[in-house]
Protein backbone atom coordinates (compact mmCIF):
# COMPACT_ATOMS: atom_id res chain seq x y z
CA UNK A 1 -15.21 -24.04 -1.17
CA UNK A 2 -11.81 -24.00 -3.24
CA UNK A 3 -10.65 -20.44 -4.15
CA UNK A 4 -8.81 -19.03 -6.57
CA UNK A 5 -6.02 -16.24 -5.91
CA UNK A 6 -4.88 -13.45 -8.53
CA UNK A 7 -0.95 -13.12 -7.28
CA UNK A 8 -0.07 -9.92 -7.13
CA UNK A 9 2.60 -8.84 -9.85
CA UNK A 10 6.35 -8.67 -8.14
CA UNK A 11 8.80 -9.65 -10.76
CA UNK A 12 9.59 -13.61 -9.50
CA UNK A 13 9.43 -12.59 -5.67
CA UNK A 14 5.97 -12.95 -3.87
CA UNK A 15 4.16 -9.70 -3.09
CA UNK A 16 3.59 -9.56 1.00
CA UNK A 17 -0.36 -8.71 -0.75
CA UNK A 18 -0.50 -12.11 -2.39
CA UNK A 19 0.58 -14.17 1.30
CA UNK A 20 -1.98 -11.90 2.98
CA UNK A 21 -4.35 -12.35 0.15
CA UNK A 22 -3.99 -16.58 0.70
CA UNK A 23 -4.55 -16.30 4.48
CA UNK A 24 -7.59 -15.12 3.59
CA UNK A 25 -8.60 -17.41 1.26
CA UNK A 26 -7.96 -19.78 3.46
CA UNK A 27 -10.32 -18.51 6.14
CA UNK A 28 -12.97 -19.84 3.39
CA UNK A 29 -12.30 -23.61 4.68
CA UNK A 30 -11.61 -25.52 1.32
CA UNK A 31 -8.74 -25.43 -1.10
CA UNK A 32 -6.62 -22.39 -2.07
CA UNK A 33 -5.02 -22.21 -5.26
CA UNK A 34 -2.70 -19.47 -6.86
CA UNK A 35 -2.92 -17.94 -10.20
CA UNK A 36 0.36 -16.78 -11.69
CA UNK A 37 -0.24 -14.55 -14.90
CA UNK A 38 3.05 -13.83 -16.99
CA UNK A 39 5.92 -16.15 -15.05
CA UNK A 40 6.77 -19.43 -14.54
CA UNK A 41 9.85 -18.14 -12.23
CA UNK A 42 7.23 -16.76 -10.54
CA UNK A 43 4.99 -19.55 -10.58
CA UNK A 44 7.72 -21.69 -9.13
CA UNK A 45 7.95 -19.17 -5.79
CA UNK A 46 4.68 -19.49 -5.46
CA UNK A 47 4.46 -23.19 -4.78
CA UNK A 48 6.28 -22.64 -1.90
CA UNK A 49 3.90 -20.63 0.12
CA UNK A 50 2.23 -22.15 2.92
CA UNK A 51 -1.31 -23.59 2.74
CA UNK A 52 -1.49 -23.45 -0.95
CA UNK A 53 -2.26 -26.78 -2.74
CA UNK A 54 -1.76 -25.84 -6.49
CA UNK A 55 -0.37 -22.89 -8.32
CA UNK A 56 -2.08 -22.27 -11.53
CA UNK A 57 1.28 -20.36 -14.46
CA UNK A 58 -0.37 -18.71 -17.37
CA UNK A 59 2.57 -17.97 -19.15
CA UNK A 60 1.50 -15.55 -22.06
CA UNK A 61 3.24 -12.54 -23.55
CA UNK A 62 -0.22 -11.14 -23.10
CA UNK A 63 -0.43 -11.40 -19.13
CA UNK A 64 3.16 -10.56 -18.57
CA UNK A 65 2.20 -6.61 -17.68
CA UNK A 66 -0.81 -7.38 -16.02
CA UNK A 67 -3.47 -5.63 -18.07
CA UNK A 68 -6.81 -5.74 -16.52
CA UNK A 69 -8.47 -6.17 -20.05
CA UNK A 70 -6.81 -9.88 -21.00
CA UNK A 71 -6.34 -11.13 -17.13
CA UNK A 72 -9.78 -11.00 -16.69
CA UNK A 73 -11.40 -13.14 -19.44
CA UNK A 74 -8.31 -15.53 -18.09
CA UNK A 75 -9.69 -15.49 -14.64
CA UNK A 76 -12.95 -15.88 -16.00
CA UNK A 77 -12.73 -18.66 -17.53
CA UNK A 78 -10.77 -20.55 -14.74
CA UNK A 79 -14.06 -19.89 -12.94
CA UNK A 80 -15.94 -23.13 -13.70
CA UNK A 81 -14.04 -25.00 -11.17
CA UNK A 82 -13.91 -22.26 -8.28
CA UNK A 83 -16.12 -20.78 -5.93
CA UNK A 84 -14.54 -17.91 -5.42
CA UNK A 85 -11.74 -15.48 -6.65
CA UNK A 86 -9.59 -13.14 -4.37
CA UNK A 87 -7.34 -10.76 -4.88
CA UNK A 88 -5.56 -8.13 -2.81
CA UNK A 89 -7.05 -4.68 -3.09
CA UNK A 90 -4.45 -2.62 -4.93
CA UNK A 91 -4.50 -1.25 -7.83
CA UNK A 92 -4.20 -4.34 -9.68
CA UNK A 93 -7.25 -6.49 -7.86
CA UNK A 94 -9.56 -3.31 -7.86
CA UNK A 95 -8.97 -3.02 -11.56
CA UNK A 96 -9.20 -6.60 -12.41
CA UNK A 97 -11.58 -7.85 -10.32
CA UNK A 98 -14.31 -5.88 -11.30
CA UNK A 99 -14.34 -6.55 -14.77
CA UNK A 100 -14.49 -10.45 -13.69
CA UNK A 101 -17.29 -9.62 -11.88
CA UNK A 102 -18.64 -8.15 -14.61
CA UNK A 103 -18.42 -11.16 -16.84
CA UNK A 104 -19.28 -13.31 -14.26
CA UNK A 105 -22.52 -11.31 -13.48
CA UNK A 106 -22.16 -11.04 -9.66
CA UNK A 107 -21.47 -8.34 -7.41
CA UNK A 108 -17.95 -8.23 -6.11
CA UNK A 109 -17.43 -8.06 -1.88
CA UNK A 110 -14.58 -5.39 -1.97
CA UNK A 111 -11.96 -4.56 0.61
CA UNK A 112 -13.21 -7.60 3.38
CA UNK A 113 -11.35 -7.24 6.70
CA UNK A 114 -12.51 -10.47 8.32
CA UNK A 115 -14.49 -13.62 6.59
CA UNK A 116 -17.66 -14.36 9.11
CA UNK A 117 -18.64 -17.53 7.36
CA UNK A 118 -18.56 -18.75 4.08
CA UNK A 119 -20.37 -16.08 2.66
CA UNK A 120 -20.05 -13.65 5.01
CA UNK A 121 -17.69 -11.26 5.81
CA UNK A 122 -16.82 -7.67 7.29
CA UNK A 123 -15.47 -4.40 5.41
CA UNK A 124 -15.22 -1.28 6.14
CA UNK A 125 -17.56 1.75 4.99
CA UNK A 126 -17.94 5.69 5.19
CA UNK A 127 -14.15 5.61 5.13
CA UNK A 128 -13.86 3.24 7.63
CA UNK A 129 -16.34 4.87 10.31
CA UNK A 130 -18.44 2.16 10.09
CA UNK A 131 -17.77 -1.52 9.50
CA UNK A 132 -20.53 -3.56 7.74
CA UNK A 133 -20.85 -7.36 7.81
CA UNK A 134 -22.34 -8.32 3.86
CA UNK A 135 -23.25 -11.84 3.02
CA UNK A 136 -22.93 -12.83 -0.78
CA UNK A 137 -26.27 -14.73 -2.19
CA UNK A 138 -24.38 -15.27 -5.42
CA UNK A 139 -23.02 -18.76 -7.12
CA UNK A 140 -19.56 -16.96 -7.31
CA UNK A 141 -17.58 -14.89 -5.01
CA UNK A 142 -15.41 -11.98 -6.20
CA UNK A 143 -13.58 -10.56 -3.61
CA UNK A 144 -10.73 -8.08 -2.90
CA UNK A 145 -9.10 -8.41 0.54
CA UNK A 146 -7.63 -5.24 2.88
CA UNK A 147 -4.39 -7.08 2.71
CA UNK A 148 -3.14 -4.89 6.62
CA UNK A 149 -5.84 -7.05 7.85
CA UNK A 150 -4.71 -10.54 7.81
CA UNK A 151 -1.87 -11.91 8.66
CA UNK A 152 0.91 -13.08 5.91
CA UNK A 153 0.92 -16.71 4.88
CA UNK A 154 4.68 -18.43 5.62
CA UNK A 155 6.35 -17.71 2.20
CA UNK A 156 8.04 -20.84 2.63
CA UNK A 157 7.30 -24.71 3.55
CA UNK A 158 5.11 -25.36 1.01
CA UNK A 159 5.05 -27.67 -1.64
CA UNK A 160 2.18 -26.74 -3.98
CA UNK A 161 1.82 -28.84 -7.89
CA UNK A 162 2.36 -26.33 -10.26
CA UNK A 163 0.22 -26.78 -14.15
CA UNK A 164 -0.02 -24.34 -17.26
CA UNK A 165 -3.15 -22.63 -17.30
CA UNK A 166 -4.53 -20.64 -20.44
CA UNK A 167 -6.96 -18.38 -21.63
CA UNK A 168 -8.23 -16.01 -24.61
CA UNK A 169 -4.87 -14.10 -24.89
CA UNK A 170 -4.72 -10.67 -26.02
CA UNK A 171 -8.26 -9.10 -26.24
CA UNK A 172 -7.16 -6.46 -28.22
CA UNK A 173 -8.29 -3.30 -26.24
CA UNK A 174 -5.24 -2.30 -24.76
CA UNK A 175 -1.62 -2.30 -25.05
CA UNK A 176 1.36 -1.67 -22.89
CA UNK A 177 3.39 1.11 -23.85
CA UNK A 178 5.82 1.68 -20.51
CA UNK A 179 6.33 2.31 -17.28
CA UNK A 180 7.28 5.44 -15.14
CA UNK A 181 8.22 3.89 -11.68
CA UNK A 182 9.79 5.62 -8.53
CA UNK A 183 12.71 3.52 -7.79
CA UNK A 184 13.85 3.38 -4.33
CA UNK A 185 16.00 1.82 -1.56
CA UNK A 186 13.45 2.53 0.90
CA UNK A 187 11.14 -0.22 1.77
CA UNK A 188 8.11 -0.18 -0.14
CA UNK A 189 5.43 1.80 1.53
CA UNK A 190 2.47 -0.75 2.02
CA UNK A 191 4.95 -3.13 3.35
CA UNK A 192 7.26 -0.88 5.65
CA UNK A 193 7.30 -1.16 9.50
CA UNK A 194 8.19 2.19 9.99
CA UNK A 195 6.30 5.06 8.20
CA UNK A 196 7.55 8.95 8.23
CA UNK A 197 4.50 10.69 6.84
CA UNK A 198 4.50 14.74 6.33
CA UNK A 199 0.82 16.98 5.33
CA UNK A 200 0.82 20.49 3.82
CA UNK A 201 2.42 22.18 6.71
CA UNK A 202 5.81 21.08 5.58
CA UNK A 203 4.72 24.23 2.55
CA UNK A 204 7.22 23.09 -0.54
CA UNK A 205 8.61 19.79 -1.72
CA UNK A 206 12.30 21.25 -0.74
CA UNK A 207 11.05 21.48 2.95
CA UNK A 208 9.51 17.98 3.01
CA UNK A 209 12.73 16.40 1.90
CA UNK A 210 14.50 18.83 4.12
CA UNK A 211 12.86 17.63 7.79
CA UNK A 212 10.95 14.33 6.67
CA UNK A 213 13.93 12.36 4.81
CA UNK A 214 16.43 12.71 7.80
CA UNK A 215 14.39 11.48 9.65
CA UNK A 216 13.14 8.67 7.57
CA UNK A 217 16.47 7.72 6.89
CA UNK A 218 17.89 7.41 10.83
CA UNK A 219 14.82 4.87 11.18
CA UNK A 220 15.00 3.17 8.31
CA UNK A 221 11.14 4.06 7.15
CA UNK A 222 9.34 4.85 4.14
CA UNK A 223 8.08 7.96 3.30
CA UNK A 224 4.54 8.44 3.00
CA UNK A 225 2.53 11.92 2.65
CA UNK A 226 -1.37 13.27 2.80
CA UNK A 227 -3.66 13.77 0.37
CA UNK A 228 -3.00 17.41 0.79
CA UNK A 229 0.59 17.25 -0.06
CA UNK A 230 0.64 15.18 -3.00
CA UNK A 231 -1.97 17.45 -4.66
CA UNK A 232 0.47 20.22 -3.91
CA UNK A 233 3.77 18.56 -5.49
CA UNK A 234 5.79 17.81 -2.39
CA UNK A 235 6.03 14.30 -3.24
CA UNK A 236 4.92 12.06 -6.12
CA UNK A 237 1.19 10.37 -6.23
CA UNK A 238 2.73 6.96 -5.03
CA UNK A 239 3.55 8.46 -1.43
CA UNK A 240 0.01 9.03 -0.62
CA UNK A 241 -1.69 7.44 2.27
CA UNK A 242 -5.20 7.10 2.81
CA UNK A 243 -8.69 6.30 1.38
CA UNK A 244 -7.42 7.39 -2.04
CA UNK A 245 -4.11 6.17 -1.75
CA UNK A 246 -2.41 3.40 -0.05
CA UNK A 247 -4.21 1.43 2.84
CA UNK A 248 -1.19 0.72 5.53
CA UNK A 249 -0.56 -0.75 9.21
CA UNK A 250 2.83 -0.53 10.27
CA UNK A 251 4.39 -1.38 13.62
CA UNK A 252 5.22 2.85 13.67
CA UNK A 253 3.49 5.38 11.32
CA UNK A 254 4.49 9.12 12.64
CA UNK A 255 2.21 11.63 11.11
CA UNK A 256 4.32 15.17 11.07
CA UNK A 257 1.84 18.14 10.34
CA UNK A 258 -0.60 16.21 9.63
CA UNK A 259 -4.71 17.58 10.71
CA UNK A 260 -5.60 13.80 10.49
CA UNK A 261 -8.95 14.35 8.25
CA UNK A 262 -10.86 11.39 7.76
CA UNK A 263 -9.52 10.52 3.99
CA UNK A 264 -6.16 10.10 5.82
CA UNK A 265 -7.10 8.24 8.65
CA UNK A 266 -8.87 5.78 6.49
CA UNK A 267 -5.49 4.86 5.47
CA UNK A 268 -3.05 4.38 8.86
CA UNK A 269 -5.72 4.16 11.93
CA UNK A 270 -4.79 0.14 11.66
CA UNK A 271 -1.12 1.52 12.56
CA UNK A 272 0.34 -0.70 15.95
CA UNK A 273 1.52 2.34 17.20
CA UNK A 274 0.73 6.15 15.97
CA UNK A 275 3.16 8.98 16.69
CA UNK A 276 1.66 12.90 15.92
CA UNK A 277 3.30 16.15 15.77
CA UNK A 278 0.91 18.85 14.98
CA UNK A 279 0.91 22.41 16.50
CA UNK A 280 -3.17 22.21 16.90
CA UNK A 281 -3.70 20.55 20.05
CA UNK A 282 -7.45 20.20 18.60
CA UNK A 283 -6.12 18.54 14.97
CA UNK A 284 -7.79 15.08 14.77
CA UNK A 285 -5.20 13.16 14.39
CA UNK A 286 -4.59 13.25 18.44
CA UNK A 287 -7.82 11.59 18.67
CA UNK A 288 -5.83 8.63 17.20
CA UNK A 289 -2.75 9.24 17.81
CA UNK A 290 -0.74 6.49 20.49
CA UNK A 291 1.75 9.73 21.40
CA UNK A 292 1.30 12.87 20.56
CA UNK A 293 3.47 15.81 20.53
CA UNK A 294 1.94 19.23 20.44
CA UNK A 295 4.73 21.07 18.71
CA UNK A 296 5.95 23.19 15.59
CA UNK A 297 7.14 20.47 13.55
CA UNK A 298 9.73 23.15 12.04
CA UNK A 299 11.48 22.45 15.80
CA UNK A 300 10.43 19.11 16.69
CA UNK A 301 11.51 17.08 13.73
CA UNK A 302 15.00 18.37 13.60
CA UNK A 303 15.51 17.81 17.20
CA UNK A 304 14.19 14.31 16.92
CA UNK A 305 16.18 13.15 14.11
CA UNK A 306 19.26 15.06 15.92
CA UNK A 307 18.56 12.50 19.33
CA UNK A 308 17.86 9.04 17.36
């Protein structure tokens, strides 16, 4: 079975998503190949990954930004010599993939955990309460991969062929206009090994920087935040961890006033280790929690960050 993987747009680095993404791929038992959309510099990264055997560089002023509307007829059309297509599932593969699905005329296997077999695989469902183990019937497979649970491919060591793939171009029903992006010197948040998170009790966005960035900062971690308080303006949209926001597993996430409701947990209960201050001794977030620390955060946090 020789698969076909959407790389994950990073500028000319490799996205940790995309080495995940391979791994995976390669758990299918045949050939894995890479599909570049936009850059050749990129392209030429990718060869190196372990366990590839061929990097596919559509290099088209079309593909350069990524937009879901021309990558998919590209990916589409690569399909006659593939059984299946992968891609991590961020923003990028969940908005792709479905549309090659789409033209393809199969269902698409989102968010796998494990592949059972060569059709078969696990993923999780009712927020992760539940995981189900789906087997594909179809010719095709379209599939976007919970990148925290695989292991990253060696981005290194490789020694891929690289060739010029093309497609339609520019379909015409979208354009690019710009883009808004937080930057940061903090490591990026699905990637991070440590994770400061902070919920609603933290009550403004001048209190959350106040207690969580200190903190964050003597650890080295990203920031991340609940549902809760993005939709109240501490932080921006991009911070948010959970079903609805961004799927993590780092070696340390600590959750500071944070309830732990299930959207959340569907996001960080893959964490290695899971530290919680909450006041409510009964907040759910104990019932996953590693250590747990039964405190008013308002107290806790300072004195933590004061002892590191």
């Amino acid at each position: 079975m020789t698969a076909l993987v959407l790389a994950e747009p990073h500028g000319d680095d490799i996205a940790d998503a995309t080495l995940a993404t391979v791994t995976a791929a390669a758990a299918l038992g045949g050939p894995v190949h890479v599909l570049v959309a936009g850059s050749s510099a990129a392209g030429e990264a990718h060869a190196a990954i372990a366990g590839v055997d061929k990097v596919l560089v559509a290099d088209d002023a079309a593909y350069a930004q990524g937009l879901a509307e021309n990558v998919a007829p590209l990916i589409a059309g690569l399909m006659d010599g593939y059984d299946a297509v992968l891609a991590p599932a961020t923003t990028t593969g969940k908005n792709v993939l479905p549309r090659v699905a789409a033209q393809l005329d199969v269902m698409q296997v989102s968010d796998i955990i494990s592949v059972e077999g060569p059709k078969a695989f696990k993923r999780p469902i009712y927020a992760g309460n539940a995981i189900a183990t789906v087997e594909s019937s179809d010719s095709k497979l379209v599939i976007t991969v919970r990148t925290t649970a695989f292991d990253k491919a060696e981005a290194s060591g490789g020694s891929a062929s690289t060739e010029a793939a093309s497609g339609p171009g520019d379909a015409g029903l979208s354009e690019f206009v710009g883009l808004d992006a937080v930057k940061s010197d903090r490591p990026e948040l699905t990637s991070a090994g440590i994770i400061v998170s902070g919920g609603r009790a933290l009550k403004d966005a001048e209190t959350f920087e106040q207690y969580i960035t200190p903190l964050a900062d003597k650890l080295g971690a990203a920031i991340g935040a609940s549902r809760a308080a993005v939709d109240a303006g501490y932080v921006p949209n991009d911070y948010q961890v959970g079903q609805t926001g961004k799927i993590v597993a780092p070696e340390v996430y600590i959750a500071i006033g944070i309830s732990g409701a299930i959207q959340h947990l569907a996001g960080m209960k893959d964490s290695k280790t899971i530290v919680a201050i909450n006041k409510d001794p009964d907040a759910p977030i104990f019932q996953v929690a590693d250590i747990g620390l039964v405190a008013d955060l308002f107290n806790a946090v300072p004195e933590l960050t004061e002892k590191l």
